[in-house]
N, C-alpha and C. Protein backbone atom coordinates (compact mmCIF):
# COMPACT_ATOMS: atom_id res chain seq x y z
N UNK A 1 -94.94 45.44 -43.56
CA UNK A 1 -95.86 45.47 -42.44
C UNK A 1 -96.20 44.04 -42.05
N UNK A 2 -95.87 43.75 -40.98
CA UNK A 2 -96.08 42.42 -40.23
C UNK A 2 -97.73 42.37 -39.29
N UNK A 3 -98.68 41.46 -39.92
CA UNK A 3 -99.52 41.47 -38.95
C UNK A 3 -99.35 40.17 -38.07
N UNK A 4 -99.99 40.51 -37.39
CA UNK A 4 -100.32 39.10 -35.95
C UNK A 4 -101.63 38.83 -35.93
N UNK A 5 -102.32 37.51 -36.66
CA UNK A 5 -103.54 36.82 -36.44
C UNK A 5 -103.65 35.80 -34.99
N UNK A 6 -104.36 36.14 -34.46
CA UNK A 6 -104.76 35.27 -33.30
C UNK A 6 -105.94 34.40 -33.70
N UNK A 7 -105.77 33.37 -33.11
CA UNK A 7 -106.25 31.88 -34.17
C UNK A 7 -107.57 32.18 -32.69
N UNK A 8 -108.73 31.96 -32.76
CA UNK A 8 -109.79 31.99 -32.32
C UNK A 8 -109.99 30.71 -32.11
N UNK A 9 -110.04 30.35 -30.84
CA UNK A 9 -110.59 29.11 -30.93
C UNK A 9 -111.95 28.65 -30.67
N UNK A 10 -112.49 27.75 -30.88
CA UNK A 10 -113.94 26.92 -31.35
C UNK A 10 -114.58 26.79 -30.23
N UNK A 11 -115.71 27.23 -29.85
CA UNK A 11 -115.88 27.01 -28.19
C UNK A 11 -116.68 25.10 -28.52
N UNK A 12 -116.00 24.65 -27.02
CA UNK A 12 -116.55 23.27 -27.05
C UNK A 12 -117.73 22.65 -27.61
N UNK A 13 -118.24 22.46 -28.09
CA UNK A 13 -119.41 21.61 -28.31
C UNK A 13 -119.30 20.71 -27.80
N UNK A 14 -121.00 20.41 -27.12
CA UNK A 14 -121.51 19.42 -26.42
C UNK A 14 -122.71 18.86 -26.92
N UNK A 15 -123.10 17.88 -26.75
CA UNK A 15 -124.30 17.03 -27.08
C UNK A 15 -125.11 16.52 -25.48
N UNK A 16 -126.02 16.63 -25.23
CA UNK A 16 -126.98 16.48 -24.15
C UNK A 16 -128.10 15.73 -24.90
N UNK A 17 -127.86 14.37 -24.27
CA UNK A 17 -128.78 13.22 -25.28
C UNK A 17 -129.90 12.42 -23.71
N UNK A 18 -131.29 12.42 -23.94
CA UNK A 18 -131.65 11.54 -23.28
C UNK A 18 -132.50 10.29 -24.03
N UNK A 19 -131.42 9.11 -23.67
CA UNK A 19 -131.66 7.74 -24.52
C UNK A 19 -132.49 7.38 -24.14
N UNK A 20 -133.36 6.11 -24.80
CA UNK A 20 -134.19 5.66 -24.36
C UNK A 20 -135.95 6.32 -23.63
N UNK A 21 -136.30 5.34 -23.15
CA UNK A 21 -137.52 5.30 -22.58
C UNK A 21 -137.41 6.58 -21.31
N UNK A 22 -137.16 6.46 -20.71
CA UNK A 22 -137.09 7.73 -19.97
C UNK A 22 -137.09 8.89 -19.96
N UNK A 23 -138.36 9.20 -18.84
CA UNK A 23 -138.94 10.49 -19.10
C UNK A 23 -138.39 11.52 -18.53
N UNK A 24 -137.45 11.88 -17.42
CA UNK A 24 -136.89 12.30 -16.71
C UNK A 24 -135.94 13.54 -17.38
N UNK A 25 -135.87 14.78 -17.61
CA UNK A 25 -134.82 15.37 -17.95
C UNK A 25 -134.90 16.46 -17.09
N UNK A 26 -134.88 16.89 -15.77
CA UNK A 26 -134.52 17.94 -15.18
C UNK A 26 -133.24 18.12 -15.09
N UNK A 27 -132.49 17.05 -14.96
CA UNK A 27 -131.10 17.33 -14.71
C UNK A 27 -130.09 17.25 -16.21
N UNK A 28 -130.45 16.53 -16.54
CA UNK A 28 -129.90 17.30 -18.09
C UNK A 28 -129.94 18.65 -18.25
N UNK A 29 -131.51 19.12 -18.33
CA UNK A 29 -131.07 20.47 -18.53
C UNK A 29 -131.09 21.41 -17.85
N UNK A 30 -130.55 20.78 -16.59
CA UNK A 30 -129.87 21.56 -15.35
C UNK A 30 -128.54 21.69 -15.86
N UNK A 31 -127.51 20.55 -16.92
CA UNK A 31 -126.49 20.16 -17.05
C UNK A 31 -126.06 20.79 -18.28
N UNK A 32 -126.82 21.40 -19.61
CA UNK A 32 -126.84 21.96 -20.21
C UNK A 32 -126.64 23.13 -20.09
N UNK A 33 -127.76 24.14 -19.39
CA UNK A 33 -127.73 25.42 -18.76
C UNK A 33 -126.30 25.59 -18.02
N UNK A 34 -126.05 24.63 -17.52
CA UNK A 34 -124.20 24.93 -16.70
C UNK A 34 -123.36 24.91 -18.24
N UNK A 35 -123.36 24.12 -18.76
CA UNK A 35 -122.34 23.99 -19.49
C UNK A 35 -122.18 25.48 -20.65
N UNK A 36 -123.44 25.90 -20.80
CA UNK A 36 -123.75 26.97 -21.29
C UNK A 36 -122.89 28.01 -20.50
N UNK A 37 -123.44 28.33 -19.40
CA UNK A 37 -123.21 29.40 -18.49
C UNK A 37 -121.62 29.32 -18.73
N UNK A 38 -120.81 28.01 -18.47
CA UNK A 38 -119.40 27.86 -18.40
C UNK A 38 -118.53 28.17 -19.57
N UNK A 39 -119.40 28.62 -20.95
CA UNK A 39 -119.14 29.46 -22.12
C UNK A 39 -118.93 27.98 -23.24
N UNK A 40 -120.17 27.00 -22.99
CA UNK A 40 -119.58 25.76 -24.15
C UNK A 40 -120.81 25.82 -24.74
N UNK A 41 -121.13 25.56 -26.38
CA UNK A 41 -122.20 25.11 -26.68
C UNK A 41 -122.85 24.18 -26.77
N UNK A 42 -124.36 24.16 -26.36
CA UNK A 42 -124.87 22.59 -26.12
C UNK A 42 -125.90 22.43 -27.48
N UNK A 43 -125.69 21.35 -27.32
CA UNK A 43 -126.87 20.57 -28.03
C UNK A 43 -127.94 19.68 -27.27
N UNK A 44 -129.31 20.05 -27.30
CA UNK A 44 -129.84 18.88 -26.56
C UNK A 44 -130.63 18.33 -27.81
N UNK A 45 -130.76 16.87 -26.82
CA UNK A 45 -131.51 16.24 -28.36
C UNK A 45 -133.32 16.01 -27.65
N UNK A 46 -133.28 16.44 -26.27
CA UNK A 46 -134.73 15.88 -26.12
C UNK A 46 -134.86 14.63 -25.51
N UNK A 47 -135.78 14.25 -25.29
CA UNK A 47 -136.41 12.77 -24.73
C UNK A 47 -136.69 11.92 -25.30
N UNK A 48 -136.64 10.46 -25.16
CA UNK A 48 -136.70 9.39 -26.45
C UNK A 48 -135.83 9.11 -27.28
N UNK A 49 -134.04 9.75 -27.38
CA UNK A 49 -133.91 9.47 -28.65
C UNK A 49 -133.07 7.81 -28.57
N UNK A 50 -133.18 7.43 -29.98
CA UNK A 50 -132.32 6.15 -30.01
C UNK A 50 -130.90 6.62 -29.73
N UNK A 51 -129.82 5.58 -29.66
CA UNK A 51 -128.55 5.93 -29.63
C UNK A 51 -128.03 6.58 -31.40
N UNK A 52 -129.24 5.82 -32.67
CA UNK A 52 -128.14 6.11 -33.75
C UNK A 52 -128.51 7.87 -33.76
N UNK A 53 -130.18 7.97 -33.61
CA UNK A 53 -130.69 9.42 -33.63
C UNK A 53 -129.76 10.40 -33.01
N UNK A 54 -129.05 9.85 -31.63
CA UNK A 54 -128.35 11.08 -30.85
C UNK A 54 -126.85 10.58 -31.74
N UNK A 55 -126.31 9.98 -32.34
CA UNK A 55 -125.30 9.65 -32.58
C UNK A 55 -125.25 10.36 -34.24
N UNK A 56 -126.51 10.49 -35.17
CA UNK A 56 -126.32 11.40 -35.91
C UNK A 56 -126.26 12.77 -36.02
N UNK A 57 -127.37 13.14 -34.46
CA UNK A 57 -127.15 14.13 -34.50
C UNK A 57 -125.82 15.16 -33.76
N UNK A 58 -125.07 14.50 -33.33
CA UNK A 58 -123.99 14.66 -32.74
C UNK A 58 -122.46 14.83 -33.98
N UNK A 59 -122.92 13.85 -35.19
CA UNK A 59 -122.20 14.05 -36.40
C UNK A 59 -122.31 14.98 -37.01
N UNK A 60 -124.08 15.59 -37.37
CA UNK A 60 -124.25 17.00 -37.97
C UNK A 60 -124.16 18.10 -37.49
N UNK A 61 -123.79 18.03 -35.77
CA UNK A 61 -123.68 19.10 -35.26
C UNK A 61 -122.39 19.67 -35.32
N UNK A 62 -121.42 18.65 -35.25
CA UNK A 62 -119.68 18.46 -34.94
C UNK A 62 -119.52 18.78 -33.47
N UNK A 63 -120.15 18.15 -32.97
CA UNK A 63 -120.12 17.96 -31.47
C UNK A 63 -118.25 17.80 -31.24
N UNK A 64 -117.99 17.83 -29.97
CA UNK A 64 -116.75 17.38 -29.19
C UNK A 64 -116.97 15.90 -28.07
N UNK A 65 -118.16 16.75 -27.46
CA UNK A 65 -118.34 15.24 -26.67
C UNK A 65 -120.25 15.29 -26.56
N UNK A 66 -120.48 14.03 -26.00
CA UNK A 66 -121.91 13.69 -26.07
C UNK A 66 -122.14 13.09 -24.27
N UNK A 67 -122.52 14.33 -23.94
CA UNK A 67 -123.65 13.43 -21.95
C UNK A 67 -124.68 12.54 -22.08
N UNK A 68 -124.55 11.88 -21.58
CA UNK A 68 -125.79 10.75 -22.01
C UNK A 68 -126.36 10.64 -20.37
N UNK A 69 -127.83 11.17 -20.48
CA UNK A 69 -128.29 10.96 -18.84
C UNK A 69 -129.29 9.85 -19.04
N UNK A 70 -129.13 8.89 -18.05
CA UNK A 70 -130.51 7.95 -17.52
C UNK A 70 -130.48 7.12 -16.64
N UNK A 71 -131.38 7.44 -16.41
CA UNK A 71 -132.12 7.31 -15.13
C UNK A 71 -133.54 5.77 -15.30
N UNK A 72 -133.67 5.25 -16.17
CA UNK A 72 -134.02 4.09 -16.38
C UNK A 72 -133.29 2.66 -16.22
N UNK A 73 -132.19 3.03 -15.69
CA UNK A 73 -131.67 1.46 -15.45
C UNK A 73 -131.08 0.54 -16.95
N UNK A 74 -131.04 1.34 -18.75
CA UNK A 74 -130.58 0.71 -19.12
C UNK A 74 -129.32 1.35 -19.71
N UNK A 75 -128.78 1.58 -18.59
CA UNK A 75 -127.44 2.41 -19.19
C UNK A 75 -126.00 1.48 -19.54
N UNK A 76 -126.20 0.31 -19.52
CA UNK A 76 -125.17 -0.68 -19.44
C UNK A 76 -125.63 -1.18 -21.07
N UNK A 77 -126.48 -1.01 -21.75
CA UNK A 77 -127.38 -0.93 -22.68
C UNK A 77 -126.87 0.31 -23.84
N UNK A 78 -127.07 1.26 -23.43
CA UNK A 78 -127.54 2.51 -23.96
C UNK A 78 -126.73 3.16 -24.22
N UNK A 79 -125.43 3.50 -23.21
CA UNK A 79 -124.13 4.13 -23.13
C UNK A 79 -123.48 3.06 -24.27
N UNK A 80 -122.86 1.89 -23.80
CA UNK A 80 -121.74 1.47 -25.38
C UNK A 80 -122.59 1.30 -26.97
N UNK A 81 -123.70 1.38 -26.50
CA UNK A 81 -124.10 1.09 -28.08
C UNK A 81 -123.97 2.52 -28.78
N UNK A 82 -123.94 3.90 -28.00
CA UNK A 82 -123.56 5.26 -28.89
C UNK A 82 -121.96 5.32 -29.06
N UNK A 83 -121.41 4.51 -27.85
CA UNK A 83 -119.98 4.48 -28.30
C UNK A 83 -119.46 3.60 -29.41
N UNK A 84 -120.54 2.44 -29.72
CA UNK A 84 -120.20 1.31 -30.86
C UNK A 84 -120.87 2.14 -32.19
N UNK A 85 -121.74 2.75 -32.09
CA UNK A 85 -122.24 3.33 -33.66
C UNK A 85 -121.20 4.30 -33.99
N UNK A 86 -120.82 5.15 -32.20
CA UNK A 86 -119.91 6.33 -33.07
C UNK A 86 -118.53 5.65 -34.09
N UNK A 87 -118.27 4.77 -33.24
CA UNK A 87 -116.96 3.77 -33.93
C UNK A 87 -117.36 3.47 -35.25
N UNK A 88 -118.51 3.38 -35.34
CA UNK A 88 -118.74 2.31 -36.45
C UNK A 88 -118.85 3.39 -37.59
N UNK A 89 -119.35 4.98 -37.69
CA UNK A 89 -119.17 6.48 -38.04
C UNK A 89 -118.11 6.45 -38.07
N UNK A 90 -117.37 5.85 -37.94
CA UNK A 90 -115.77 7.06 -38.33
C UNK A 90 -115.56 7.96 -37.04
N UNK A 91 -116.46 8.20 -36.08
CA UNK A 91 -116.43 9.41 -35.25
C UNK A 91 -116.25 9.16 -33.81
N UNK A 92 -115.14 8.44 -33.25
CA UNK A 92 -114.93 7.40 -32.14
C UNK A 92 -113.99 8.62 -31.32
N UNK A 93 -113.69 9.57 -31.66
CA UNK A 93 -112.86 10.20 -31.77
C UNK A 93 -113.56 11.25 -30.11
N UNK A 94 -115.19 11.01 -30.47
CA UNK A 94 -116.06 11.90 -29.58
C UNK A 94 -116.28 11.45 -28.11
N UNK A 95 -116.16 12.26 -27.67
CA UNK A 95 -115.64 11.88 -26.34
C UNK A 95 -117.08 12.10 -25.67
N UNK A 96 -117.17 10.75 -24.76
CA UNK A 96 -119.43 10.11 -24.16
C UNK A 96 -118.47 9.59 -22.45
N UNK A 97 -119.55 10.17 -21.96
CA UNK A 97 -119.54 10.67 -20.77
C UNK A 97 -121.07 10.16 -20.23
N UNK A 98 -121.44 9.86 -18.93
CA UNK A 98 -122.62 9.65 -18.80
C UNK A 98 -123.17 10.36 -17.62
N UNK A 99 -124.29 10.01 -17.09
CA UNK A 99 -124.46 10.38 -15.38
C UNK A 99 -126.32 9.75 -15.19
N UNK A 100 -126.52 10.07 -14.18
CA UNK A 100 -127.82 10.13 -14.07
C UNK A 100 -127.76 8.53 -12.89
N UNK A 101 -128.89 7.20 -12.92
CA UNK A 101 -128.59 6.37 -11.42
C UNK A 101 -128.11 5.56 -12.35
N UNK A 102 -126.78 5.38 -11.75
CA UNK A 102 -126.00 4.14 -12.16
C UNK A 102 -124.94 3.81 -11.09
N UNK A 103 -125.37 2.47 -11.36
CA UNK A 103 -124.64 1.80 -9.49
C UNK A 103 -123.20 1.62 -9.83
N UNK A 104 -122.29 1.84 -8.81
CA UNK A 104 -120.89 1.84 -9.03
C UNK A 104 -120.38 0.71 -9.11
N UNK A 105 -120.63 -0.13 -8.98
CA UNK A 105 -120.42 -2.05 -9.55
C UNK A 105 -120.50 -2.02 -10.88
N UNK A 106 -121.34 -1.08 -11.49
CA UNK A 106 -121.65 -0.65 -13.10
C UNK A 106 -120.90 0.52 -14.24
N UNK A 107 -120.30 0.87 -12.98
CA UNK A 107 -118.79 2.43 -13.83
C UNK A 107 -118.12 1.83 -14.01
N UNK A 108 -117.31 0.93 -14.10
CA UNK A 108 -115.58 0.22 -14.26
C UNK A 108 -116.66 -0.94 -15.19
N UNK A 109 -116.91 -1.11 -15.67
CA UNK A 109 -117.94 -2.08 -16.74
C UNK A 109 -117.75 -0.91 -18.05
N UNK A 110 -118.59 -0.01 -17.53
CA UNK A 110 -119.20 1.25 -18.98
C UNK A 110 -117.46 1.72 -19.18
N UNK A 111 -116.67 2.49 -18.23
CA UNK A 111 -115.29 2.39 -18.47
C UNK A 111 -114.49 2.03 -18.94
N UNK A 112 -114.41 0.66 -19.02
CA UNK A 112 -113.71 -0.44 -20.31
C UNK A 112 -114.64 -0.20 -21.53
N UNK A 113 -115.78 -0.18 -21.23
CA UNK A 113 -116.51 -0.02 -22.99
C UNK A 113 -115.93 1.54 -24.03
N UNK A 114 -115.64 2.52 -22.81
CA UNK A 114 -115.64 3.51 -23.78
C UNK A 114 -116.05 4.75 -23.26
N UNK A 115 -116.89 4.35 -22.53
CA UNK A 115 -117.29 5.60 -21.52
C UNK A 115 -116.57 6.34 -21.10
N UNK A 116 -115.84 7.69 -21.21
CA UNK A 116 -115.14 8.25 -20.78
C UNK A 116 -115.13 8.66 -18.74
N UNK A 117 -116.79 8.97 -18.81
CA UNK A 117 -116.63 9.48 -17.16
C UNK A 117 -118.01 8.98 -16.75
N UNK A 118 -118.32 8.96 -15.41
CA UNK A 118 -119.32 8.70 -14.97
C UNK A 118 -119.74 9.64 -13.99
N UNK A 119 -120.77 10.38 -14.13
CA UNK A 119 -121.29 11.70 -12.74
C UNK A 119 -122.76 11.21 -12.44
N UNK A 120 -122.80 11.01 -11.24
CA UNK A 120 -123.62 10.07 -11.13
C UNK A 120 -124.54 11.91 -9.93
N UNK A 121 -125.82 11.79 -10.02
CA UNK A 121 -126.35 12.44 -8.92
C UNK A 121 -125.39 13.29 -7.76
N UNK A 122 -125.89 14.24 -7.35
CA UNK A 122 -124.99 14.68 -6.78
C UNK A 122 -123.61 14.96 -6.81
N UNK A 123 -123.10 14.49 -7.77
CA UNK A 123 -122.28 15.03 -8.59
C UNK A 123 -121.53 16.28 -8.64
N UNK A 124 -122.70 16.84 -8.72
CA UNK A 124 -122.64 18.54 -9.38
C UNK A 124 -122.46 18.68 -10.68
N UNK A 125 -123.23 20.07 -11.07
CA UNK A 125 -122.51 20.26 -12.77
C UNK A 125 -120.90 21.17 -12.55
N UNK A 126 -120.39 21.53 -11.69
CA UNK A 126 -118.97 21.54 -11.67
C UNK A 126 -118.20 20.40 -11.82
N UNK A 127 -118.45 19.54 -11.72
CA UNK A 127 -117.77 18.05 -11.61
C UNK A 127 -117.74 17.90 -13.07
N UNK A 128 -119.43 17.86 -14.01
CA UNK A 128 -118.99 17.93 -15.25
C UNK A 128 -118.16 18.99 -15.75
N UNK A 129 -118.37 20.49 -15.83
CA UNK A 129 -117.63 20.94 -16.33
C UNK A 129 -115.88 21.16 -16.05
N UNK A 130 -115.52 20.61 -14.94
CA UNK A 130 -114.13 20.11 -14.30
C UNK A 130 -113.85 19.03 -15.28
N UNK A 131 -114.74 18.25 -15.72
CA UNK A 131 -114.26 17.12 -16.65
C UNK A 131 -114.11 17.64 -17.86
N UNK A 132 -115.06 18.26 -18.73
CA UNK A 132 -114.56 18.70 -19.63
C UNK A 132 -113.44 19.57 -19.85
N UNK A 133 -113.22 20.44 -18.95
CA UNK A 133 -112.11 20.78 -19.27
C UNK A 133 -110.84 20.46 -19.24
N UNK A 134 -110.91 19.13 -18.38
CA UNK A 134 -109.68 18.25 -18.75
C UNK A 134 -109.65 17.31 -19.55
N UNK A 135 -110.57 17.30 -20.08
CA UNK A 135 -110.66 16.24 -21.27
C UNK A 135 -110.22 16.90 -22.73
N UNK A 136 -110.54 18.64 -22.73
CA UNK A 136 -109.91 19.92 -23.80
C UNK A 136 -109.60 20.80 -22.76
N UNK A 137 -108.08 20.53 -22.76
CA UNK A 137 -107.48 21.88 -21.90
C UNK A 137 -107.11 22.93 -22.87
N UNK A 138 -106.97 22.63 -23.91
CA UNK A 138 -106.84 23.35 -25.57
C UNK A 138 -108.38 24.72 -25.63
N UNK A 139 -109.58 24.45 -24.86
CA UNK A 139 -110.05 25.25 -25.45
C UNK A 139 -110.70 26.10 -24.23
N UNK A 140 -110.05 25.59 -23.20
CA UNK A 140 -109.88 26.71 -22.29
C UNK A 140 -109.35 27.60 -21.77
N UNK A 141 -109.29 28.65 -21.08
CA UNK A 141 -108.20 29.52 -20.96
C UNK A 141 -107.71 29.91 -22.06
């Protein structure tokens, strides 16, 4: 008797981090709730956190990738230093994405650091979830 196992795959994990000083999270978890709806699991970490705080908790979760929203102006700041701790973890592997006001003189900067994408306002959360799924075409469809 021959069986056939179908390998189940892992639905995405996500991390929804807001760094820093900024108080602002409507659109995070406007961005969460989509990513949800789009069948991925999120993680949010809340308001305030440091980069290592969202960067551990992104290790104990086994995240896939980490959104980083802000809207404070220190995202040239804030964004490579979660991409330099994840490196510095062993866990470089996690794919950081950002959005929220960041001037486009300032995407091809965060880009070379590591930043995978930039969704800036208006955007849409289709735009993110269009990205993720080309970033894991493996765990869609």
């Amino acid at each position: 008797m021959t069986t056939t196992m179908t390998k189940t795959k892992r639905k995405l994990r996500v991390l929804i981090g807001k760094p820093g000083l900024d108080g602002h999270d409507r659109g995070a978890k406007v961005i969460a709730r989509a990513l949800r709806d789009a069948g991925m699991e999120v993680v949010y970490t809340g308001l305030h956190r440091s980069p290592d705080e969202i960067v551990e908790t992104a290790i104990q979760e086994d995240v896939d990738a980490i959104g980083l929203s802000i809207l404070s102006g220190a995202h040239m700041t804030l964004l490579p230093k979660v991409v330099e701790i994840l490196r510095s973890k062993g866990a470089g592997d996690i794919v950081v994405f950002g959005g929220g006001v960041i001037p486009d003189e300032d995407r091809q900067n965060l880009l070379k650091q590591g930043i995978r994408e930039i969704i800036v306002p208006g955007g849409g959360t289709q735009r993110t979830i269009d990205f993720l799924k080309a970033e894991f075409p493996d765990r869609f469809n």
